[in-house]
Protein backbone atom coordinates (compact mmCIF):
# COMPACT_ATOMS: atom_id res chain seq x y z
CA UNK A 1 -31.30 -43.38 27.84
CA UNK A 2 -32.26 -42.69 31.13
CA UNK A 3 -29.48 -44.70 32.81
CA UNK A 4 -27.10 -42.66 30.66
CA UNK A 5 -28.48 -39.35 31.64
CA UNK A 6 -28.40 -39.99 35.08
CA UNK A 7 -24.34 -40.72 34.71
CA UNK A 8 -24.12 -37.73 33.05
CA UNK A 9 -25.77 -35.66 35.52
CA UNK A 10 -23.58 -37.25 38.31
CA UNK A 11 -20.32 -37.04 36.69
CA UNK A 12 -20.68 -33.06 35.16
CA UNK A 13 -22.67 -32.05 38.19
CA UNK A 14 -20.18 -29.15 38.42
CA UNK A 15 -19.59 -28.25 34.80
CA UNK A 16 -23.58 -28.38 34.30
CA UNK A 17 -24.53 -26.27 37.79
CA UNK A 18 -21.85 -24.17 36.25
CA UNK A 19 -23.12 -24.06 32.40
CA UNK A 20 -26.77 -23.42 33.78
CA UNK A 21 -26.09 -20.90 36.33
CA UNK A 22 -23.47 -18.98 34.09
CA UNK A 23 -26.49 -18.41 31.60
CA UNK A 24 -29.27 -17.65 33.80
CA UNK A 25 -28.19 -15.79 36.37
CA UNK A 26 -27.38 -12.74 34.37
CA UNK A 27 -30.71 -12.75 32.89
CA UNK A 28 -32.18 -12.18 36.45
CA UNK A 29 -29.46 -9.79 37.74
CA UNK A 30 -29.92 -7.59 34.74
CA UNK A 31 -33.56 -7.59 35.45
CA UNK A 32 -33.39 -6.60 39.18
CA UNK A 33 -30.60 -3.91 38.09
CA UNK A 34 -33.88 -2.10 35.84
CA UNK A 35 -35.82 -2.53 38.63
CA UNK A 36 -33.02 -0.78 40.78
CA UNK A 37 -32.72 1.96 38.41
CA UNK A 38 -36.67 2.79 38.61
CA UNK A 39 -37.96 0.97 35.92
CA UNK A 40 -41.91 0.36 36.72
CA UNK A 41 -42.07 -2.10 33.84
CA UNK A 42 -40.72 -5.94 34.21
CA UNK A 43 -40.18 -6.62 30.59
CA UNK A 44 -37.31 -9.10 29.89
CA UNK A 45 -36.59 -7.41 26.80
CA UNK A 46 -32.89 -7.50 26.05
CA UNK A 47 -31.25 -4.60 24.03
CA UNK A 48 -28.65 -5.17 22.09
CA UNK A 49 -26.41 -3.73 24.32
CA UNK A 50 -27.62 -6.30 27.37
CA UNK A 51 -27.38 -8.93 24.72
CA UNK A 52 -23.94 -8.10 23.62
CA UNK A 53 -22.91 -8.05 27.74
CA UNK A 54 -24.66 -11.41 28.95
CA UNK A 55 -23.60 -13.62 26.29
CA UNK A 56 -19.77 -12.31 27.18
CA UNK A 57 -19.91 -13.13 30.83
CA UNK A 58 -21.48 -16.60 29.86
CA UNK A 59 -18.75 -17.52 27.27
CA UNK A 60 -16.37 -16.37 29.67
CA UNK A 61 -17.51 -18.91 31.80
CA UNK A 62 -18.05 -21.83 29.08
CA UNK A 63 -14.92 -21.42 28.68
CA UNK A 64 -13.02 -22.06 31.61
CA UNK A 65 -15.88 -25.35 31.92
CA UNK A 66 -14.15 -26.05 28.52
CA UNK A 67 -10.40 -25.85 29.43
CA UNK A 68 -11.42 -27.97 32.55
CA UNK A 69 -13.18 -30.93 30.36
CA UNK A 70 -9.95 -30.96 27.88
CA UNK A 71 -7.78 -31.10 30.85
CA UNK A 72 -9.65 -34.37 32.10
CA UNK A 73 -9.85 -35.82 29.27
CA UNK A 74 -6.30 -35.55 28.14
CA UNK A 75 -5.08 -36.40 31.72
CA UNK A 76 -7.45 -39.50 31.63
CA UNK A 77 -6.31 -40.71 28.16
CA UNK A 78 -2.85 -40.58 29.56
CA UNK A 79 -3.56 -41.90 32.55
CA UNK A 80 -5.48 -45.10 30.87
CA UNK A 81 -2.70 -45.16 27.91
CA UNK A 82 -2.61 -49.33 28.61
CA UNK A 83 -5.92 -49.93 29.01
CA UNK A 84 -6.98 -48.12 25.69
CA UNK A 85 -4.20 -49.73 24.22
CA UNK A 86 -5.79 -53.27 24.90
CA UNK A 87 -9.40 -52.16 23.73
CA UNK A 88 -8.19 -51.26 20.69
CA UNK A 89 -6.21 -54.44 19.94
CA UNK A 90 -9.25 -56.25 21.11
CA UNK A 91 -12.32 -54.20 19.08
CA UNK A 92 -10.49 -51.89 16.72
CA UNK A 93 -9.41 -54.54 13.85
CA UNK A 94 -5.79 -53.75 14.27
CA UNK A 95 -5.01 -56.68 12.08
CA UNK A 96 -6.20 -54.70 8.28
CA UNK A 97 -3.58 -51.42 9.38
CA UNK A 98 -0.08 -51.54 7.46
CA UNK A 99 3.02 -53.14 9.72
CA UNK A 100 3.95 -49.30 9.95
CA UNK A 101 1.18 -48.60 11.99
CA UNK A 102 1.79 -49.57 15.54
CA UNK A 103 -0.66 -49.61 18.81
CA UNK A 104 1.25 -46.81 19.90
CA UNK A 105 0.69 -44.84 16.63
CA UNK A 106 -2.72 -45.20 16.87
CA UNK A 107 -2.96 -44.24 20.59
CA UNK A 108 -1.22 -41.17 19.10
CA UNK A 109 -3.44 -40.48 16.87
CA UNK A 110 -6.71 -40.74 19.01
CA UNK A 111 -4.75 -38.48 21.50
CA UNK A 112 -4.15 -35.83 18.80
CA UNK A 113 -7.68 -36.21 17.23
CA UNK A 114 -9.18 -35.30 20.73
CA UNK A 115 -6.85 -32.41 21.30
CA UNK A 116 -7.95 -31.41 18.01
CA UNK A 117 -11.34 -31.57 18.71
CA UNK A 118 -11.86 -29.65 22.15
CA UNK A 119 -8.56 -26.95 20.25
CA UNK A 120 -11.07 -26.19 17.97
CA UNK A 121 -14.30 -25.72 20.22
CA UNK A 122 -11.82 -23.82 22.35
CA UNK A 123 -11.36 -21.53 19.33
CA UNK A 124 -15.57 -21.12 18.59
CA UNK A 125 -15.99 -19.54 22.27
CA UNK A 126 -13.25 -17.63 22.31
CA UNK A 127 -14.43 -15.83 18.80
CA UNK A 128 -17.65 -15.66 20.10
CA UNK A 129 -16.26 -13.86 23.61
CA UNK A 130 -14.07 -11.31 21.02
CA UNK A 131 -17.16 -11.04 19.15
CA UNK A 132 -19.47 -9.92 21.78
CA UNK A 133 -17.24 -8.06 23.56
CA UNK A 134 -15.80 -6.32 20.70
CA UNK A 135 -19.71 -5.65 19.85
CA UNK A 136 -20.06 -4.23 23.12
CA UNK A 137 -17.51 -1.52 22.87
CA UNK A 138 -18.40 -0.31 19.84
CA UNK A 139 -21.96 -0.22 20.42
CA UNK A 140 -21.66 2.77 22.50
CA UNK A 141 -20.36 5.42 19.28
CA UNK A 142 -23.72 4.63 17.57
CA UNK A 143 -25.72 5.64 20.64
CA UNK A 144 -26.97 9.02 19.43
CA UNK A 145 -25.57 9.68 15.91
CA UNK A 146 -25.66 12.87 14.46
CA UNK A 147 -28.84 13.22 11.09
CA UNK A 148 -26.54 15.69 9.49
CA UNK A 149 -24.08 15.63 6.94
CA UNK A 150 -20.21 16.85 8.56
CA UNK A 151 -19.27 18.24 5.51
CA UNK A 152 -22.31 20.25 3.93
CA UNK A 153 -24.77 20.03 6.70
CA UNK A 154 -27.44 18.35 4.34
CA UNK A 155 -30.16 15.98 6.04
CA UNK A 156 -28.84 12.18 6.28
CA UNK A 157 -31.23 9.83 4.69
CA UNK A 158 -30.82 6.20 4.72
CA UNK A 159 -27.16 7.03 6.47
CA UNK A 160 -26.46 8.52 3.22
CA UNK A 161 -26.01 12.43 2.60
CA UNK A 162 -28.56 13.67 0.21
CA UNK A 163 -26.28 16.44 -1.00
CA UNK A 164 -23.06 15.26 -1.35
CA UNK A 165 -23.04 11.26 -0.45
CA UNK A 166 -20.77 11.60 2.01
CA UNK A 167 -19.91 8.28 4.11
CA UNK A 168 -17.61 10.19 6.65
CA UNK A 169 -20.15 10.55 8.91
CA UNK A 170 -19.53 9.37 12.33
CA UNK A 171 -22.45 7.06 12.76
CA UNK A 172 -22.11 5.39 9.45
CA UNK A 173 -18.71 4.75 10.04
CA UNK A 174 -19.16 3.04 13.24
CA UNK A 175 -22.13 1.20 12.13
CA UNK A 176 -20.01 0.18 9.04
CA UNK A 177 -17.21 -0.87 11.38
CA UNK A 178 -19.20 -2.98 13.67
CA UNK A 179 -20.96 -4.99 10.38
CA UNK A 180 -17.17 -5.73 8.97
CA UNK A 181 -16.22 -6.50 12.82
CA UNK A 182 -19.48 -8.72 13.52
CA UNK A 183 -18.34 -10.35 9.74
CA UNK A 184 -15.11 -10.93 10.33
CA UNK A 185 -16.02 -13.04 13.47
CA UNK A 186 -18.88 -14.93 12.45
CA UNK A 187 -16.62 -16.15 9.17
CA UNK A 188 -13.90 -17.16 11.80
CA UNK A 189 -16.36 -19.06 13.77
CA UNK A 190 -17.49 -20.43 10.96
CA UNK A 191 -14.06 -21.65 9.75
CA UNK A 192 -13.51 -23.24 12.76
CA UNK A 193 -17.09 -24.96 13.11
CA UNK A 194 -15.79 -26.28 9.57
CA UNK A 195 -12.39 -27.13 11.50
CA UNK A 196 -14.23 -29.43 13.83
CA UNK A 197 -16.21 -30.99 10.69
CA UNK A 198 -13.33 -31.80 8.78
CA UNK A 199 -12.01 -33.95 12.36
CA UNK A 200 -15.02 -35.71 12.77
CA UNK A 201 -15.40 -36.74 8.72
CA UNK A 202 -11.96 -38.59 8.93
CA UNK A 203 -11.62 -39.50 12.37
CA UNK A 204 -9.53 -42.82 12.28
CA UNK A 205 -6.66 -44.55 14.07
CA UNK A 206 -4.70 -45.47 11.11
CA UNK A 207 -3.39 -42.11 9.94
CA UNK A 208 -0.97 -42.90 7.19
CA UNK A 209 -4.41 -44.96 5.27
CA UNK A 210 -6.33 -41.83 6.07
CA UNK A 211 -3.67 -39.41 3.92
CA UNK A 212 -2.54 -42.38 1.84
CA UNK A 213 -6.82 -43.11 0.74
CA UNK A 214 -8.60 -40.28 2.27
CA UNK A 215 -9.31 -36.91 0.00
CA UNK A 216 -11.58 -35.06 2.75
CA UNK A 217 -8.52 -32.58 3.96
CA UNK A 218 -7.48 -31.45 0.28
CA UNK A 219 -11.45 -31.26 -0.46
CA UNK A 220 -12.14 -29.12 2.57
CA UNK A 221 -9.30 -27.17 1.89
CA UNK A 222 -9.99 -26.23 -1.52
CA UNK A 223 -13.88 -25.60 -0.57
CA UNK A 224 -12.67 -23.24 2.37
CA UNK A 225 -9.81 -21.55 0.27
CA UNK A 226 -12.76 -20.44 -2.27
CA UNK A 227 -15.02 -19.20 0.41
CA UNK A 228 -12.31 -17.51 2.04
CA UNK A 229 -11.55 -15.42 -1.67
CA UNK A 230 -15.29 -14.48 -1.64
CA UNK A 231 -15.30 -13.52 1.96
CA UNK A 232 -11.90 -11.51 1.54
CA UNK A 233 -13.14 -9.69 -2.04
CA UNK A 234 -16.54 -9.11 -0.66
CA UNK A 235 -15.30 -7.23 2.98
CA UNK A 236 -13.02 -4.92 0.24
CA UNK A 237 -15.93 -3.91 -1.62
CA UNK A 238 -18.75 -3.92 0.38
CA UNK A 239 -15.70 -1.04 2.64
CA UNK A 240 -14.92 0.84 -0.46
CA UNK A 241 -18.57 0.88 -1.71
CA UNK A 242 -21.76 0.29 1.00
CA UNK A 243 -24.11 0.78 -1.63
CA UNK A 244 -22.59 -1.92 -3.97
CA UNK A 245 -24.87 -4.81 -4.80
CA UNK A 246 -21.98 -6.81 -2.97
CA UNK A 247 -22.49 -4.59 0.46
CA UNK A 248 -26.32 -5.92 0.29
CA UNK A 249 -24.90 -9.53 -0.71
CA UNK A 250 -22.52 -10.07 2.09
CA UNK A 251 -24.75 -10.71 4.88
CA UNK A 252 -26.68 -13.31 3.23
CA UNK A 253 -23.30 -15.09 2.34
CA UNK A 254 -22.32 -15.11 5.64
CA UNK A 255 -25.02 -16.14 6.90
CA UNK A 256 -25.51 -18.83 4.46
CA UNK A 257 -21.79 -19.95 5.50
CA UNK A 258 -23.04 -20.41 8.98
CA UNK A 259 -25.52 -22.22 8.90
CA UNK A 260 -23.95 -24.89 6.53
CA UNK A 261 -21.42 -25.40 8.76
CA UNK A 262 -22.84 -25.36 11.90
CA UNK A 263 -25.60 -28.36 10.32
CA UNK A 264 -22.60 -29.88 8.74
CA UNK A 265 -20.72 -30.07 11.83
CA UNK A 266 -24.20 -31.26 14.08
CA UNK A 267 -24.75 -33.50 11.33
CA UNK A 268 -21.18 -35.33 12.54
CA UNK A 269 -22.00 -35.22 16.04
CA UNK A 270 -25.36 -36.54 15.48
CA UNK A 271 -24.06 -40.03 15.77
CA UNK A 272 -25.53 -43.64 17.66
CA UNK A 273 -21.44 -44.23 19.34
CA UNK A 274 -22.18 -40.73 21.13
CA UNK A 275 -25.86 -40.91 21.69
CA UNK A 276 -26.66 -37.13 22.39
CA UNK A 277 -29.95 -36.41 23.80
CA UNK A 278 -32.95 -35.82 21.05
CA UNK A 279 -33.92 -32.81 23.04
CA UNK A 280 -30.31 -31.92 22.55
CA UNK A 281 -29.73 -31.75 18.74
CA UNK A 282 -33.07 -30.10 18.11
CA UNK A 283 -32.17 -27.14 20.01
CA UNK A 284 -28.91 -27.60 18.48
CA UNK A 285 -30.68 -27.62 15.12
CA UNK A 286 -32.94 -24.82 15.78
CA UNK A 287 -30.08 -22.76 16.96
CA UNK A 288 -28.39 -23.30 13.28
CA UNK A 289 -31.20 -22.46 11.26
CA UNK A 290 -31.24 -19.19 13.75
CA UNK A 291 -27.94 -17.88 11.98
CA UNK A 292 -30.14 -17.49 8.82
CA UNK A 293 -31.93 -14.51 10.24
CA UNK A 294 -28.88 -12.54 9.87
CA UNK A 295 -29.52 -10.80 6.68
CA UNK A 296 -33.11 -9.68 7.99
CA UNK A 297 -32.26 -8.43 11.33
CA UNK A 298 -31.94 -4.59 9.96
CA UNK A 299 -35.64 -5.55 8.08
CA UNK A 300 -37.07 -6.70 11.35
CA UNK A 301 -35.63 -4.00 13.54
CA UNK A 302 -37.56 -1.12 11.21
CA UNK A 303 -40.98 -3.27 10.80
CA UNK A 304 -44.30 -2.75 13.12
CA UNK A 305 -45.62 -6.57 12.39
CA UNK A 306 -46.41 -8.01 15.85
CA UNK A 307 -44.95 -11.27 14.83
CA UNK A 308 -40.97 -9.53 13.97
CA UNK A 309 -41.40 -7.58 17.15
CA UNK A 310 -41.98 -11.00 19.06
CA UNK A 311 -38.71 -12.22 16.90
CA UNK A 312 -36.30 -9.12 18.17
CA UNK A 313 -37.89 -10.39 21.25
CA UNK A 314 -36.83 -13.99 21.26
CA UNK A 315 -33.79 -14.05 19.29
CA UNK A 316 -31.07 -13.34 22.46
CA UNK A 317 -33.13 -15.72 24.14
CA UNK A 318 -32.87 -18.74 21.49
CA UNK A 319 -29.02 -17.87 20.82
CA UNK A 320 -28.34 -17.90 24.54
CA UNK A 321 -30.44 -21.15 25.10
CA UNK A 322 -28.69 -22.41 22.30
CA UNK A 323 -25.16 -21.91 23.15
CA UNK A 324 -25.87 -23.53 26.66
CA UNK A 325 -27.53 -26.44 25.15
CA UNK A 326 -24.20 -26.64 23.10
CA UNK A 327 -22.12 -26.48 26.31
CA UNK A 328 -23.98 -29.56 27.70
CA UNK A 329 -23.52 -31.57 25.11
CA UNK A 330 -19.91 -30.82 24.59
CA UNK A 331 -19.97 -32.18 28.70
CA UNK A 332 -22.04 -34.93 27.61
CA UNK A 333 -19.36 -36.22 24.66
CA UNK A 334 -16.97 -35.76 27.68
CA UNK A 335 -18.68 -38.51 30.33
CA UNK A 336 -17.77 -42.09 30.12
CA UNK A 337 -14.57 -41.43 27.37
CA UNK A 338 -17.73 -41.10 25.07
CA UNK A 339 -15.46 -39.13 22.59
CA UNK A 340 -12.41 -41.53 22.86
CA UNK A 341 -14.92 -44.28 21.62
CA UNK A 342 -16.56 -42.63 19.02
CA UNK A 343 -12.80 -42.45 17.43
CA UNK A 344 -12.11 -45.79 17.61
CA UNK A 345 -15.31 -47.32 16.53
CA UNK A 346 -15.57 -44.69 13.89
CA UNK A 347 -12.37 -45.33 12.66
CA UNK A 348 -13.09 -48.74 11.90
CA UNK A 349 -15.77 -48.40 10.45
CA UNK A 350 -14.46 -45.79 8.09
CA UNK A 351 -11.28 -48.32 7.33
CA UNK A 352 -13.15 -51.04 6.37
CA UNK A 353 -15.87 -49.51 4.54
CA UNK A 354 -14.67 -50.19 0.71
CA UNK A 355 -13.66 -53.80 1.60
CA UNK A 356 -16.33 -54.44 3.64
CA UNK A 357 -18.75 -53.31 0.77
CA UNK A 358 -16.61 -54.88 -2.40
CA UNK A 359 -17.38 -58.29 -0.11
CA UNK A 360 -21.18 -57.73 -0.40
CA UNK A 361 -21.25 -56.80 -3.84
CA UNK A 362 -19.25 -59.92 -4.71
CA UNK A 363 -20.66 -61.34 -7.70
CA UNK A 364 -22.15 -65.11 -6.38
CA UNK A 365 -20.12 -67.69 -7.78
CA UNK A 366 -22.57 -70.19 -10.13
CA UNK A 367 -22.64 -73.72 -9.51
């Protein structure tokens, strides 16, 4: 392990200086900015509003270390086309794939799979940087909303007009508009978190066995295509009517969503042909189970227990560690065509799987 983390650190010394860096560094200029501005008190504490602006400027910088690693490693898999070529005929059981399927097929098909792959992590920042940015622009219209009711001047209680339940009301809407916003993005991310699941759960060379035997697409499809109704059906209610039971449902199915696929998908990556770090996927994991907290970030926000002002406290701090624990080991799949193998070793193992167990459940012949 240590021989393989010293190859990693000399082979993404850039893209990890840069990862590191890109996520610290705002921490500490946002600090000495305070400081600047005559605040006595060195606190660390991150408002939503600092939140919403350092996670931006770090995604914005994962992902240009992003574009850079699928750049490499579709110019190397190009520029090794032969030499792949001959691995494969020599350790990827060529012989078992149809007379269709040709080297070159197959070299296709690892080619797309890993375009695929970094596509769709490519897609998860850039929803993320939409996310928070969008986030931080509409932040500011909730800064100091108005306790009264526009239309009959009644006191607002629980954003709600005693008199009249009114829902015009500036603040409400905004607040209303950044939950469908924040909703919106968090089920995209999701989708393509599930994206990058469905790659890894069928990853194989020999593409016409994988449609021809292979039922993980139309499964995944379905499954989304239902969670996709709910998500649609709920965002129409929970806009037409906040105080529906569906309004107080949403979050939690959201966040439920999230964290399935986000453990799904580290559940894929978790595997011995790519050898992530321990300390790696435990962040990782930690940062998953983090996406259930959604629901109860309004509870926590309004409660005086020291322990839920600790978690307010925390919270940016995890997500941010967590995305740049993420970004490493997206440069550590990256070193030493670590991805590139995982297909092809994964692929035959996932081809040979039903003969290879009908052989071992053979029943012994009796002599």
């Amino acid at each position: 392990m240590f021989k393989n983390v010293k190859i990693f650190f000399k082979a993404q010394t850039s893209n990890i200086l840069v990862t590191i860096i890109g996520g610290l560094v705002p921490l500490f200029i946002n600090e000495i900015w305070r400081q600047w501005n005559n605040d006595k008190h060195i606190s660390f504490f991150l408002s939503d509003k600092d939140n919403y602006m350092l996670q931006s400027i770090f995604i914005i910088i994962t992902v240009y270390v992003l574009i850079k690693i699928r750049k490499r490693i579709m110019f190397n898999l190009e520029d090794s086309e032969e030499q792949i070529k001959q691995y494969m005929k020599k350790n990827c059981g060529l012989k078992i794939y149809d007379r269709e399927t040709t080297i070159d097929t197959a070299f296709k098909t690892v080619r797309g799979t890993a375009s695929q792959f970094f596509y769709a992590w490519l897609i998860v920042w850039v929803v993320w940087l939409i996310c928070y940015v969008g986030e931080l622009i509409m932040s500011y219209c909730i800064e100091q909303p108005s306790p009264i009711c526009e239309y009959c001047g009644a006191e607002l209680i629980a954003s709600v007009c005693s008199s009249c339940a009114n829902y015009t009301w500036q603040g409400v809407g905004c607040k209303m508009a950044i939950t469908t916003y924040e909703q919106i993005c968090d089920f995209l991310n999701s989708s393509a978190m599930f994206a990058i699941y469905i790659i890894l759960s069928s990853v194989t060379v020999n593409y016409k066995k994988r449609i021809k035997n292979d039922y993980t697409y139309l499964e995944s499809i379905f499954i989304w295509t239902i969670l996709l109704i709910i998500f649609i059906s709920g965002i129409i209610i929970e806009n037409c009517n906040p105080q529906s039971v569906m309004a107080r449902v949403m979050p939690f199915y959201i966040s439920i969503v999230s964290t399935i696929t986000f453990v799904l998908m580290l559940g894929k990556l978790n595997s011995s042909y790519l050898k992530i770090p321990s300390f790696f996927m435990f962040v990782l994991y930690i940062y998953a189970i983090i996406q259930a907290y959604i629901p109860f970030k309004g509870v926590v926000d309004n409660s005086n227990l020291w322990i839920n002002q600790y978690l307010i406290f925390f919270i940016p701090y995890i997500t941010l560690s967590g995305k740049i624990i993420l970004m490493l080991t997206i440069c550590w799949i990256a070193v030493q065509r670590r991805f590139i193998f995982y297909i092809i070793h994964r692929s035959t193992t996932i081809d040979r799987t039903e003969e290879l167990l009908s052989e071992l459940n053979k029943e012994q012949v009796s002599f």
